[in-house]
Protein backbone atom coordinates (compact mmCIF):
# COMPACT_ATOMS: atom_id res chain seq x y z
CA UNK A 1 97.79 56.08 108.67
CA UNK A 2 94.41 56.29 110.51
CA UNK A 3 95.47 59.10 112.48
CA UNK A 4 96.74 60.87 109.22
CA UNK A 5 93.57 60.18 107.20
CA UNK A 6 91.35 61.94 110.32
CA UNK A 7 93.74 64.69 110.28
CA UNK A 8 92.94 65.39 106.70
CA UNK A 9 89.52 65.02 106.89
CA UNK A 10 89.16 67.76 110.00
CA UNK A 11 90.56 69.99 107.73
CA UNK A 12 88.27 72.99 106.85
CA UNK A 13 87.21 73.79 103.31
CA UNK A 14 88.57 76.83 101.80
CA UNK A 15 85.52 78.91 102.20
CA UNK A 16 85.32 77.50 105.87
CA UNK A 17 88.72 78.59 106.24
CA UNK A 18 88.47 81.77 104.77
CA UNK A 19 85.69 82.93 107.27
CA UNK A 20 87.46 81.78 109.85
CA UNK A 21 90.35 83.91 109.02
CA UNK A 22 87.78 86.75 108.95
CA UNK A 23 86.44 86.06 112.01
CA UNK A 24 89.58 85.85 113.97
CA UNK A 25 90.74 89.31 112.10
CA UNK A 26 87.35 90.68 113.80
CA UNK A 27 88.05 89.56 117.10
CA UNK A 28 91.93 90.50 117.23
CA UNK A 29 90.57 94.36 115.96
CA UNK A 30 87.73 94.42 118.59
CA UNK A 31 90.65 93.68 121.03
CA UNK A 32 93.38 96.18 119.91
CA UNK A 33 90.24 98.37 119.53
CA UNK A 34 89.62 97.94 123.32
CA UNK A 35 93.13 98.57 124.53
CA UNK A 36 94.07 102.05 126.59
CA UNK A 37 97.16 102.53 123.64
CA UNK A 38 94.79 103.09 121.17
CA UNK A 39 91.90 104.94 122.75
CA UNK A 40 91.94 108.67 123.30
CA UNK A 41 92.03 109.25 127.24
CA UNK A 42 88.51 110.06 127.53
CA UNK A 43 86.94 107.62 125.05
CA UNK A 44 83.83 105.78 125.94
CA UNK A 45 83.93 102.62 123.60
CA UNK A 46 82.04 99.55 124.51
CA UNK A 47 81.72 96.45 123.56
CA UNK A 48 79.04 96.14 120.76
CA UNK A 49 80.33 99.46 118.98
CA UNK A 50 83.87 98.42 119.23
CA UNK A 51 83.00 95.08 117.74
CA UNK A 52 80.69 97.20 115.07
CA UNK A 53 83.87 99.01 114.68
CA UNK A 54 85.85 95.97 113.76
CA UNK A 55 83.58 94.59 111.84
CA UNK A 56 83.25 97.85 109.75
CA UNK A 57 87.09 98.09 109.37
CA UNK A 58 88.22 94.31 108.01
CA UNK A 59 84.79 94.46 105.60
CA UNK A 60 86.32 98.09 104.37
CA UNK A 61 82.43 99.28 104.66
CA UNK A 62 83.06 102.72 106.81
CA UNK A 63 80.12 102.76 108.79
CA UNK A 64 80.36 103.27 112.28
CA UNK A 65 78.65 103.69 115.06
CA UNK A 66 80.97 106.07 117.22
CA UNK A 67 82.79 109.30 115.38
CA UNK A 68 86.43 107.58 115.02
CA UNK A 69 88.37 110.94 115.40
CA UNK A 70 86.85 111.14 119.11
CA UNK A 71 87.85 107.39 119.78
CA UNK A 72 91.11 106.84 118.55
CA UNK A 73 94.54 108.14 119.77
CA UNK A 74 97.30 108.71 117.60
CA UNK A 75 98.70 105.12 117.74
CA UNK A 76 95.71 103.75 117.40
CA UNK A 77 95.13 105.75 114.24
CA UNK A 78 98.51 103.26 112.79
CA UNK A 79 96.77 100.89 114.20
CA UNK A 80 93.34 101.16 112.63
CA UNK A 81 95.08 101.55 109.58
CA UNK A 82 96.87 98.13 109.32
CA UNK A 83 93.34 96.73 110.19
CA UNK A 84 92.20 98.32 106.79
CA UNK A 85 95.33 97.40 105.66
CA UNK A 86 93.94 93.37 105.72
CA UNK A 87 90.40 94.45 105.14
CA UNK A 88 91.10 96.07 101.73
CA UNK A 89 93.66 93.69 100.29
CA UNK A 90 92.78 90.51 101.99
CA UNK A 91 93.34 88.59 104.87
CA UNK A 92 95.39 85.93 102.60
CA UNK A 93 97.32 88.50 100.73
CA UNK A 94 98.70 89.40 103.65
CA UNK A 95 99.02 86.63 105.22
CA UNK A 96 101.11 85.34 102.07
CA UNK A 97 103.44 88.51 102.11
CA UNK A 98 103.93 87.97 105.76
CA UNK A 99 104.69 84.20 104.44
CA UNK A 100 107.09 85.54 102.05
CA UNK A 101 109.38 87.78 104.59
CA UNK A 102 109.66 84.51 107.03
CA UNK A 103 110.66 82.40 104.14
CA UNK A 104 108.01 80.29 104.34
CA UNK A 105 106.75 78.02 101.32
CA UNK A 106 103.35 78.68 99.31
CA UNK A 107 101.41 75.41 99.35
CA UNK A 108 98.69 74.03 96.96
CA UNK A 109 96.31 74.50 100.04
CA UNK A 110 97.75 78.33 100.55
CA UNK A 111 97.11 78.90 96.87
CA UNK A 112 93.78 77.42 97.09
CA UNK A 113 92.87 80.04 100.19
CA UNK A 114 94.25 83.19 98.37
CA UNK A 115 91.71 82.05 95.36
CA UNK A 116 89.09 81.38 97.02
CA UNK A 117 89.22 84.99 99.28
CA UNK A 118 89.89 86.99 95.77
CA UNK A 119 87.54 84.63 94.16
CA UNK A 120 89.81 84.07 91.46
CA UNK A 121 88.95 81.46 88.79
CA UNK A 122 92.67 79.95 89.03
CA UNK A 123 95.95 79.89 90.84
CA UNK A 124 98.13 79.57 88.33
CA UNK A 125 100.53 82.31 88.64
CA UNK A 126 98.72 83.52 91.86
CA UNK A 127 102.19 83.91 94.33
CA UNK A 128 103.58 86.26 91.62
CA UNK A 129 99.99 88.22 91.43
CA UNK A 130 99.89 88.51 95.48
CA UNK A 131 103.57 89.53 95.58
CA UNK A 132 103.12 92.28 92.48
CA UNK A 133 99.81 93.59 94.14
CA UNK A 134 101.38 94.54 97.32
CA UNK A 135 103.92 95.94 96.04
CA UNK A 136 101.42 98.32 93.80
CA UNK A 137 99.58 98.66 96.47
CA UNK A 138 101.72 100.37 98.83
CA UNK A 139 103.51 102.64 96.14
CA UNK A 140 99.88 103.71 95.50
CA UNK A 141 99.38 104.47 99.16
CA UNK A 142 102.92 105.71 99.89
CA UNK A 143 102.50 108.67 96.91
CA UNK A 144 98.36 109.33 97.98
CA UNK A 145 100.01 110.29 101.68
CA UNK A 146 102.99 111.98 100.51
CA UNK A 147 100.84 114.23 97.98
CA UNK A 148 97.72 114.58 100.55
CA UNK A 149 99.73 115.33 103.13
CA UNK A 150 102.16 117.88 101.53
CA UNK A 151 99.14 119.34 100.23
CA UNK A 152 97.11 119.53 103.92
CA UNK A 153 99.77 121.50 104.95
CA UNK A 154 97.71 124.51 103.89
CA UNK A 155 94.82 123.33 105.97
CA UNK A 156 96.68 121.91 109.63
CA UNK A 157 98.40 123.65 111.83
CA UNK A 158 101.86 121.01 111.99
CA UNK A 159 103.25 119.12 109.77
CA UNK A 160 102.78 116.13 111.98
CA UNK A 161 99.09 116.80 111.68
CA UNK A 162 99.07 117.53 108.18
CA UNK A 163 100.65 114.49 107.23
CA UNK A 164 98.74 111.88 109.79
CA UNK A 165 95.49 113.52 108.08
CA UNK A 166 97.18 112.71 104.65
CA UNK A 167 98.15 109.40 105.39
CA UNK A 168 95.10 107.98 106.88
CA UNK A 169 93.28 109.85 103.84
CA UNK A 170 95.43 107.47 101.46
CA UNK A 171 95.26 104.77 103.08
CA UNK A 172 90.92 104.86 103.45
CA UNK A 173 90.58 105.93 99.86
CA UNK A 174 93.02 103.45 98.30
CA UNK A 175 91.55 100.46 100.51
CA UNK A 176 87.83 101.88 99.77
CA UNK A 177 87.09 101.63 103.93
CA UNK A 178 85.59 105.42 104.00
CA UNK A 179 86.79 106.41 107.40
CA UNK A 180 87.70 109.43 108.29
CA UNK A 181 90.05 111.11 111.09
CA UNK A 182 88.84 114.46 110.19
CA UNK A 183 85.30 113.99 112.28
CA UNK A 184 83.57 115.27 108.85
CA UNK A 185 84.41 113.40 106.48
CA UNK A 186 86.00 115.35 103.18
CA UNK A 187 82.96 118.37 103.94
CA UNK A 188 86.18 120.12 104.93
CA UNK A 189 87.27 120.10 101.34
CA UNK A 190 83.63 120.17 99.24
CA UNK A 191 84.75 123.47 97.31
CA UNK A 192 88.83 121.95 96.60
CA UNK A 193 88.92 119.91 93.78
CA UNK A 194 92.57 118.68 93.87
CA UNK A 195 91.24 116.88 97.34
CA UNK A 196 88.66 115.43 95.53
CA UNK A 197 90.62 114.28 92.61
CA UNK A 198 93.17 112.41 94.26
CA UNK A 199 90.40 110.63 96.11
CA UNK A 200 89.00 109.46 93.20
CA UNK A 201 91.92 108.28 91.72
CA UNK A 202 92.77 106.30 94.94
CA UNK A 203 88.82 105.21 95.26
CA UNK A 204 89.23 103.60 91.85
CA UNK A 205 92.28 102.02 92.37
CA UNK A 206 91.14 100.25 94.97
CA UNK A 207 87.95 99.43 93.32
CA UNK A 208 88.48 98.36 89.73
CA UNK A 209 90.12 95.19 90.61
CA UNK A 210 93.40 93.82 90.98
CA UNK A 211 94.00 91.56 88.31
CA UNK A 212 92.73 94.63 86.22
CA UNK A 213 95.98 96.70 87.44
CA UNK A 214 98.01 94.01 87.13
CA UNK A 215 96.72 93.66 83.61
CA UNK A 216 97.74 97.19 83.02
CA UNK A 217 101.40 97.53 84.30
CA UNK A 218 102.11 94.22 82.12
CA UNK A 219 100.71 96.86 78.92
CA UNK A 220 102.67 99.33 79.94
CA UNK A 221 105.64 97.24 80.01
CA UNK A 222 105.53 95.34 77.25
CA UNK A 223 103.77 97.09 74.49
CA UNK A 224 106.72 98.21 73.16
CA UNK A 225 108.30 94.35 72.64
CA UNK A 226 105.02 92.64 71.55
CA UNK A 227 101.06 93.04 71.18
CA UNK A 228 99.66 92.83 74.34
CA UNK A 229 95.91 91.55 74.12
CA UNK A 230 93.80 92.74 77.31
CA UNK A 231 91.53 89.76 78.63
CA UNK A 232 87.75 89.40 78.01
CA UNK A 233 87.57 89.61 81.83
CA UNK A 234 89.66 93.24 82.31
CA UNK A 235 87.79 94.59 79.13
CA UNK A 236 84.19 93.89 80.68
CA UNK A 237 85.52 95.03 84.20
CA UNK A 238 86.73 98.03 82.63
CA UNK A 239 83.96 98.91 80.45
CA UNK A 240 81.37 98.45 83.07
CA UNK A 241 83.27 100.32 85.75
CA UNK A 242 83.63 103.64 84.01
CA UNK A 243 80.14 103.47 82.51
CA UNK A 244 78.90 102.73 85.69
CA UNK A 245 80.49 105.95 86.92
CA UNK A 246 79.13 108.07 84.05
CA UNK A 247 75.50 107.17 84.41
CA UNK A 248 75.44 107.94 88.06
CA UNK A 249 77.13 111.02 87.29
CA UNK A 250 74.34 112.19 84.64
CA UNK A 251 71.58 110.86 86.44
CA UNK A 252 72.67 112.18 90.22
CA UNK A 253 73.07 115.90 88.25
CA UNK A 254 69.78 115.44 86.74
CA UNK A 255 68.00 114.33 89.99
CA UNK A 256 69.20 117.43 91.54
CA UNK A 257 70.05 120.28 88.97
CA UNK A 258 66.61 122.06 90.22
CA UNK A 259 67.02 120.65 93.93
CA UNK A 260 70.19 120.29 95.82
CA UNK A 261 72.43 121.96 92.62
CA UNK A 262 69.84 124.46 91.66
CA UNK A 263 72.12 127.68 93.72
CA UNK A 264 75.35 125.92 92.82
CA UNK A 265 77.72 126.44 89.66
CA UNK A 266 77.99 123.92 86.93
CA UNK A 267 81.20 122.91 87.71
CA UNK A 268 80.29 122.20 91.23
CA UNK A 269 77.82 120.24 90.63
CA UNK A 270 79.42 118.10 88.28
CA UNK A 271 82.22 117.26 90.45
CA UNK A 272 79.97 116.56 93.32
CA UNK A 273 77.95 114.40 91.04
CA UNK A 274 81.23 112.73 89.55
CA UNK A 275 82.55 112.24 93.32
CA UNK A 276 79.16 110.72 94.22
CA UNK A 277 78.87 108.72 91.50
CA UNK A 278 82.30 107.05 92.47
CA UNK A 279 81.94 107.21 96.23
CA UNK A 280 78.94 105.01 96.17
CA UNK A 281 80.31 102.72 94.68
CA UNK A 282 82.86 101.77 96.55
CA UNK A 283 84.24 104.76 99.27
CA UNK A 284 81.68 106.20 100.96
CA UNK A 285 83.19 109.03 101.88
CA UNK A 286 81.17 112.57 101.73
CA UNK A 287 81.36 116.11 100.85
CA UNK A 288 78.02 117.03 102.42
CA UNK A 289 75.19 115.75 104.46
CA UNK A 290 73.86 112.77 102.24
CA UNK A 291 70.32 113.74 103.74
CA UNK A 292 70.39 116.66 100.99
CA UNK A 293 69.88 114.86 98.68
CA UNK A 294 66.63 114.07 97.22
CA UNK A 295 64.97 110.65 97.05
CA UNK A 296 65.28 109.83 93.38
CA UNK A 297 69.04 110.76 94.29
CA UNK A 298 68.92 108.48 97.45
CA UNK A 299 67.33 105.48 95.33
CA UNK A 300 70.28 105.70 92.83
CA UNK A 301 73.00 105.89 94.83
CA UNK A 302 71.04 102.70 97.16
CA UNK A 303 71.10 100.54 93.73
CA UNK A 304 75.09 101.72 92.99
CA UNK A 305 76.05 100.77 95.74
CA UNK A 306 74.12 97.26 95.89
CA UNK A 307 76.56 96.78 92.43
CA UNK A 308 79.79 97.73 94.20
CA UNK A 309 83.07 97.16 92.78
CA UNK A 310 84.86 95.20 90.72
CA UNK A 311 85.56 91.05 91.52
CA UNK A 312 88.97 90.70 93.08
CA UNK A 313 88.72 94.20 94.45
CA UNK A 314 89.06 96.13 98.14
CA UNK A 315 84.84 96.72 97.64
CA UNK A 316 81.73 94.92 97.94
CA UNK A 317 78.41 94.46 96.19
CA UNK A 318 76.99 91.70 93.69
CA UNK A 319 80.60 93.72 91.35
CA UNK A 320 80.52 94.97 88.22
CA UNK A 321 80.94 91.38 85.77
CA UNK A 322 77.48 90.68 87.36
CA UNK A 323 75.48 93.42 86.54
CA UNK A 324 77.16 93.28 83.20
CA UNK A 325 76.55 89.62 81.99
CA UNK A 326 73.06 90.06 83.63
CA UNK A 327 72.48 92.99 80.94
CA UNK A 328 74.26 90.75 78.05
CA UNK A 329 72.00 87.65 78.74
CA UNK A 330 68.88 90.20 78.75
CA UNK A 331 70.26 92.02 75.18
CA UNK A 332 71.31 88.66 73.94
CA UNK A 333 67.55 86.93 74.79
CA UNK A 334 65.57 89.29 73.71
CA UNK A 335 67.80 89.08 70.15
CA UNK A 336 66.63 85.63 70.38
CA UNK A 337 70.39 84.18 70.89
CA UNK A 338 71.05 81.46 73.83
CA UNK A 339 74.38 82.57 74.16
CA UNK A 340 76.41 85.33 75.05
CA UNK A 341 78.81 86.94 72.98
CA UNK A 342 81.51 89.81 73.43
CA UNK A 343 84.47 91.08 72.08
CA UNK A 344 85.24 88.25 69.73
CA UNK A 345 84.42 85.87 72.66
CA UNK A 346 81.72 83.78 74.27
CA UNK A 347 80.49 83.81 77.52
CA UNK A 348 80.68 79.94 79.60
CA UNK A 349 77.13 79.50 80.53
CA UNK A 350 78.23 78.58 84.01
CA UNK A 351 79.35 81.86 84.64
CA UNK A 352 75.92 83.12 83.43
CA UNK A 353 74.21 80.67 85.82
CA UNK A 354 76.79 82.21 88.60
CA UNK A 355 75.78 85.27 87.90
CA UNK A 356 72.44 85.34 88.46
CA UNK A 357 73.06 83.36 91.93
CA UNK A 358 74.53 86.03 93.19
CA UNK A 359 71.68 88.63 91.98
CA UNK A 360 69.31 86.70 93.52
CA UNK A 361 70.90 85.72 96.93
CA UNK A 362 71.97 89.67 97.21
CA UNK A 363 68.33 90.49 96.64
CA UNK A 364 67.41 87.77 99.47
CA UNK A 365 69.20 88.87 101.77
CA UNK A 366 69.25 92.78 101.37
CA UNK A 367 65.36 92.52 101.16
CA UNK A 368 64.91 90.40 104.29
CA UNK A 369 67.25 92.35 105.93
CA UNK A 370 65.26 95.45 105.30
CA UNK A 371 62.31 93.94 106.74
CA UNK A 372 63.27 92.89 109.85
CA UNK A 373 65.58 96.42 110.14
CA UNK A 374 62.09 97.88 109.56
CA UNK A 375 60.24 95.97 112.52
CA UNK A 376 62.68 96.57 114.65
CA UNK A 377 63.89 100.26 114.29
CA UNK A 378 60.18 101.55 113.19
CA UNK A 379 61.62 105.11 114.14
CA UNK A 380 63.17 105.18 110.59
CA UNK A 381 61.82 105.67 107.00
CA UNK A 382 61.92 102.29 104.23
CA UNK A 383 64.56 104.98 102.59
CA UNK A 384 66.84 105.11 105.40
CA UNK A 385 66.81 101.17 106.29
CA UNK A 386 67.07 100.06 102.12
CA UNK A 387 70.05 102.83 101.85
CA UNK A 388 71.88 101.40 105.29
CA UNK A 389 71.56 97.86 104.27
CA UNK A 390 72.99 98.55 100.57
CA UNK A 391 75.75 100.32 101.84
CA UNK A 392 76.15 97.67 104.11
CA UNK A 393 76.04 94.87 101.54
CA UNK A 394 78.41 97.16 99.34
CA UNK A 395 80.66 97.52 102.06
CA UNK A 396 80.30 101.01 101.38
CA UNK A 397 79.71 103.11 104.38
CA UNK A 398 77.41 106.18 102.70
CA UNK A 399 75.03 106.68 105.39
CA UNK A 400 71.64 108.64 106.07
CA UNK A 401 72.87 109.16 110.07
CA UNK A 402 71.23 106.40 111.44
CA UNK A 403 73.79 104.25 112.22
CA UNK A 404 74.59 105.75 115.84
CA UNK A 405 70.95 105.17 116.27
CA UNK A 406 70.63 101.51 115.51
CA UNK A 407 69.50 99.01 118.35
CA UNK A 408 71.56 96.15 119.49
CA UNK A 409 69.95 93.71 116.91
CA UNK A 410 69.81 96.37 114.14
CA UNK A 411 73.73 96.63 114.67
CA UNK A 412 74.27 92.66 114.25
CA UNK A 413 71.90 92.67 111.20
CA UNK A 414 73.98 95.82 109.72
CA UNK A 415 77.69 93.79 110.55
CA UNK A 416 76.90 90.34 109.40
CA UNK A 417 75.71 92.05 106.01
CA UNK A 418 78.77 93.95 106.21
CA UNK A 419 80.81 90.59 107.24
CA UNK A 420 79.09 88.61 103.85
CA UNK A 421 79.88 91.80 101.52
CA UNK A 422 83.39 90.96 102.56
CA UNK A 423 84.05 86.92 102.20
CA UNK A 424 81.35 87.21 98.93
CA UNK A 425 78.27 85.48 98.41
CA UNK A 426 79.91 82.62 96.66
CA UNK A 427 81.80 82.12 99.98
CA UNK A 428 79.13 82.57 101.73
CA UNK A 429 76.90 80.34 99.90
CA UNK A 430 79.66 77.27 99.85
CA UNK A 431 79.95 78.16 103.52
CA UNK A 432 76.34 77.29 104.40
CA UNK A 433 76.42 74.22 101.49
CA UNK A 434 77.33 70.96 102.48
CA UNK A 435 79.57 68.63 100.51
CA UNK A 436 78.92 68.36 96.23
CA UNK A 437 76.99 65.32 95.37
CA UNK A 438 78.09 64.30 92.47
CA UNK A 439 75.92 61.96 90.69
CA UNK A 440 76.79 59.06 87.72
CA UNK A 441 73.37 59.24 86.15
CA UNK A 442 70.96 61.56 85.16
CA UNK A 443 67.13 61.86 84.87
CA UNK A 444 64.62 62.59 82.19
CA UNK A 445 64.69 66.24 81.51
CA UNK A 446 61.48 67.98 81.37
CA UNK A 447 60.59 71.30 80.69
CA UNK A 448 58.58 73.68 82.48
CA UNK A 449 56.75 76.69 81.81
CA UNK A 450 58.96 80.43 82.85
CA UNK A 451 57.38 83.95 83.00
């Protein structure tokens, strides 16, 4: 009994567990990275960039420190896209569909792990949500190749090229990682639109949150038999997202309708600002030299990508129900209201509380980040540090070309930013936290002066 009680106790918490999942998913990558299978004959790959590498690959950010198209060999292109593959959708969703072929049972303590790396607020009903994901999932990235890759024809000379181009294209979009086998990027394809499109579609996919899409197929299949009510959560998600997406688009055009746009047509500047506006939020993947761009431009697409994606998502950032109940409490306060309402419902307070813990721990940690990036890579501008680390943080991958350039410590500053954009400050925060005191009695309250 002894023996059994120790056994229980040496157990790791779910957060604990979850970065340790993480971490082992690093170092596997780093060491399929490293093999001669998937290399290019001639690579030159060490150590620190193929850990970088790794790192950059199970986050989803995209940033890298060696040009992937001169690294990787044809196999290791299948393989670099199964490390995406548990970078986008999650180690533990994964792990659970690998669970499922074997025949293996979902425990409370699996369930627990899956909720805790989605940061879900339940598992009720979570084995049929992992299962139903996947399978959307890889119809999503199964029709992206087939219809990128048909389409590349025009552009490769095989079809074998063609369609390796249009699979790894799927497959980077739909998980939001922003690599590229092309060597530029989608520059290639600035000036085709249907490109571009698809990769949106795919970008937001991947970006608006799973329980969103699940949300959606269940409309779609049962509007017909009863009303289908949308929850508070897929509503503000959904709302937030798209508006998101329109605000960068107006402001990114208006930044650089007399700059960057000012010899361009309307049309092409509106799709490069749409693209951009999406892109930074979640992709990072570019149809010109981000350096173009103008400051004010920089400074937007730095504070976009800082909110990332949605919660329960293949992206980063503080996500999109933060920002959002941070801009409800602020309308709602300034009404003079102490709580939060919103479509007919109201907001838990917790959640509020939550949500400002994550705003200020992102803010923490991007700003000291920048610092220290500043005192030790003085060769580059506040701009270019405070854009690497938010695309970092976002898991991202937009870059102003300093990456290659980084220093040793600069590099481990940029991954385990990357690495926390990943697991999620809550998991990162319950990570560092020791065990919950919970207390019987209370103290006087008091109140204090704020602002």
């Amino acid at each position: 009994m002894n023996i059994l009680k120790e056994k229980k106790k040496s157990k790791l918490k779910p957060a604990q567990a979850i970065v340790v999942y993480y971490l082992i998913a690093v170092l596997v990558s780093t060491i399929l990275l490293m093999l001669p299978i998937t290399q290019q004959p001639h690579a030159k790959l060490t150590l620190i960039d193929a850990l970088f590498t790794a790192v950059s690959a199970v986050s989803v950010t995209g940033l890298s420190t060696v040009a992937i198209n001169e690294v990787l060999s044809v196999p290791g292109t299948f393989i670099f896209a199964i490390i995406l593959q548990f970078g986008g959708i999650g180690i533990m969703f994964l792990g659970t569909m690998i669970w499922f072929l074997i025949g293996r049972r979902i425990g409370m303590r699996d369930r627990m792990l899956i909720m805790t790396d989605q940061n879900l607020p339940t598992f009720a009903g979570i084995v049929k949500l992992v299962r139903n994901i996947l399978i959307l999932f890889m119809i999503t990235e199964l029709i992206g190749a087939i219809i990128l890759g048909t389409y590349f024809l025009k552009y490769f000379p095989t079809w074998q090229e063609a369609y390796l181009q249009g699979f790894f294209a799927a497959v980077s979009a739909a998980t939001n990682a922003g690599f590229d086998i092309t060597g530029e990027s989608l520059i290639p394809f600035a000036n085709d639109y249907f490109v571009l499109f698809i990769t949106m579609v795919l970008l937001i996919i991947g970006a608006i949150g799973f329980p969103v899409l699940m949300e959606v197929v269940q409309f779609f299949k049962h509007r017909e038999k009863m009303p289908f009510r949308f929850s508070l959560f897929t509503k503000i998600t959904t709302l937030t997202f798209f508006a998101l997406i329109v605000i960068g688009t107006i402001l990114i055009w208006l930044c650089e309708f007399n700059r960057f746009y000012s010899d361009k047509t309307w049309h092409s500047a509106f799709v490069h600002s749409l693209f951009y506006s999406v892109s930074a939020r979640n992709g990072g993947l570019n149809t010109m030299d981000i350096k173009e761009f103008s400051t004010p431009t920089h400074l937007i697409l730095s504070i976009l990508m800082f909110i990332g994606t949605s919660p329960s998502s293949a992206g980063g950032g503080i996500r999109t129900t933060t920002f959002a109940i941070m801009l409800l409490s602020i309308y709602h306060f300034a009404n003079g209201n102490m709580t939060i309402r919103i479509f007919k419902r109201e907001l838990v307070m917790e959640d509020v509380i939550k949500s400002y813990i994550v705003i200020a721990t992102a803010m923490l940690l991007c700003g000291v980040s920048s610092v220290l990036l500043t005192i030790l890579q003085p060769n580059f501008s506040l701009m270019e540090i405070m854009f690497e680390v938010s695309s970092a943080f976002g898991t991202v991958g937009l870059s102003m070309g300093i990456t290659e350039e980084l220093s040793t410590m600069g590099k481990i500053i940029i991954m385990i930013l990357m690495f926390i954009g990943r697991i999620g400050i809550f998991t990162f925060l319950l990570l560092l936290g020791g065990k919950p005191d919970k207390k019987n009695y209370h103290y006087p309250k008091e109140r204090i002066i704020i602002g």
